[in-house]
C-alpha atoms as a PDB file:
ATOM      1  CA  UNK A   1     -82.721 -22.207 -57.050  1.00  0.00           C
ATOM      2  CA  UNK A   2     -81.731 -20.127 -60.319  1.00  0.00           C
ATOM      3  CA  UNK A   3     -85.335 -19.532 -61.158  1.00  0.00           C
ATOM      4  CA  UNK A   4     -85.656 -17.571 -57.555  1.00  0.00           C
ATOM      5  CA  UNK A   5     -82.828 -15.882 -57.757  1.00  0.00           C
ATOM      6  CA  UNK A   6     -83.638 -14.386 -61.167  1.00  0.00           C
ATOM      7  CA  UNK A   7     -87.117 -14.115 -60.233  1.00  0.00           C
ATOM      8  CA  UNK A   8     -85.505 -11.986 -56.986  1.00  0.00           C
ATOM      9  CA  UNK A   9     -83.293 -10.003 -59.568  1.00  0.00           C
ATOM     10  CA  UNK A  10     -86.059  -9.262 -61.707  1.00  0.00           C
ATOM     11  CA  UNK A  11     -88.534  -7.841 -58.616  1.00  0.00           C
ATOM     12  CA  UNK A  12     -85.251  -6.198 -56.935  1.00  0.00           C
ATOM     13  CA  UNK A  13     -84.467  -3.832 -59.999  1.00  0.00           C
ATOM     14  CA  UNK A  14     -88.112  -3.199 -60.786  1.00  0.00           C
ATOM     15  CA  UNK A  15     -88.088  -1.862 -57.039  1.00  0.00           C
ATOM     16  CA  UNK A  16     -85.045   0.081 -57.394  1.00  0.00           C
ATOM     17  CA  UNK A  17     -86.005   1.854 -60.643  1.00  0.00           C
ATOM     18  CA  UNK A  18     -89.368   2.745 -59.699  1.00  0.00           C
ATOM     19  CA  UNK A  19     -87.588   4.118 -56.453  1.00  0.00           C
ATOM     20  CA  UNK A  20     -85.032   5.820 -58.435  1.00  0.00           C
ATOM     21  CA  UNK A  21     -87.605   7.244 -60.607  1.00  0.00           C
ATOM     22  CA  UNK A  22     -89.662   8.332 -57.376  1.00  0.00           C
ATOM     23  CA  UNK A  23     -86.338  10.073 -56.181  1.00  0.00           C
ATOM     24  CA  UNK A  24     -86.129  11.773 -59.467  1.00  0.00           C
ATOM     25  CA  UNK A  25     -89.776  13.412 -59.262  1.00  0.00           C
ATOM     26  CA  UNK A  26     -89.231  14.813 -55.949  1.00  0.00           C
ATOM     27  CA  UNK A  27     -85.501  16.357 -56.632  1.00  0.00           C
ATOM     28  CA  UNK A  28     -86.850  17.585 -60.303  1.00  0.00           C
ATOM     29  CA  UNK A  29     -89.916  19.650 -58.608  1.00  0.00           C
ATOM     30  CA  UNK A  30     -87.629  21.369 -56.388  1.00  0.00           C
ATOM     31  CA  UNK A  31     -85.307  22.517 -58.685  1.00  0.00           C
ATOM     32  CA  UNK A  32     -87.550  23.084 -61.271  1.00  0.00           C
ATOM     33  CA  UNK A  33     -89.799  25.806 -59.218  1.00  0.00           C
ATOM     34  CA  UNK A  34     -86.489  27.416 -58.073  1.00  0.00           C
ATOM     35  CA  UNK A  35     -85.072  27.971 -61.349  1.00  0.00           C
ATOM     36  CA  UNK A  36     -88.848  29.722 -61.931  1.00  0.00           C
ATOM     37  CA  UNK A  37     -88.573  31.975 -59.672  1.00  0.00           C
ATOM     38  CA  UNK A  38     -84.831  33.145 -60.528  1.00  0.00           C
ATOM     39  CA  UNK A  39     -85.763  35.166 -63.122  1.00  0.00           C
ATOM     40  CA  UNK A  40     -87.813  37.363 -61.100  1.00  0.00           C
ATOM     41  CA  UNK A  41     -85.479  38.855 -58.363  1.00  0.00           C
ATOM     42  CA  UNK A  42     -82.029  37.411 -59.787  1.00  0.00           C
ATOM     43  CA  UNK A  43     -79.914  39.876 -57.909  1.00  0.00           C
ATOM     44  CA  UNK A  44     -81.306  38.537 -54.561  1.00  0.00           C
ATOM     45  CA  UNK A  45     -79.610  35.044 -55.548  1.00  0.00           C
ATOM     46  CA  UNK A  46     -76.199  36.780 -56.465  1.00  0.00           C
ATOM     47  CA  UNK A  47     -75.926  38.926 -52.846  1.00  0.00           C
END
């Protein structure tokens, strides 16, 4: 029974973490291509 549930435990936070990573990639491209184009036309962002 301990053996499972670590075994669980082990494939449970490899899932989470390579979810959470997922997550991460798709908020960072976002962000990351709207912070390029600030620059360009910053008062556009400030009206």
């Amino acid at each position: 029974m301990k053996s499972f549930k670590k075994y669980f435990l082990k494939k449970s936070m490899k899932l989470i973490g390579s979810v959470a990573l997922l997550l991460g990639g798709i908020v960072m491209t976002p962000t990351s291509l709207i912070s390029g184009h600030q620059p360009k036309c910053p008062d556009e962002f400030l009206k």
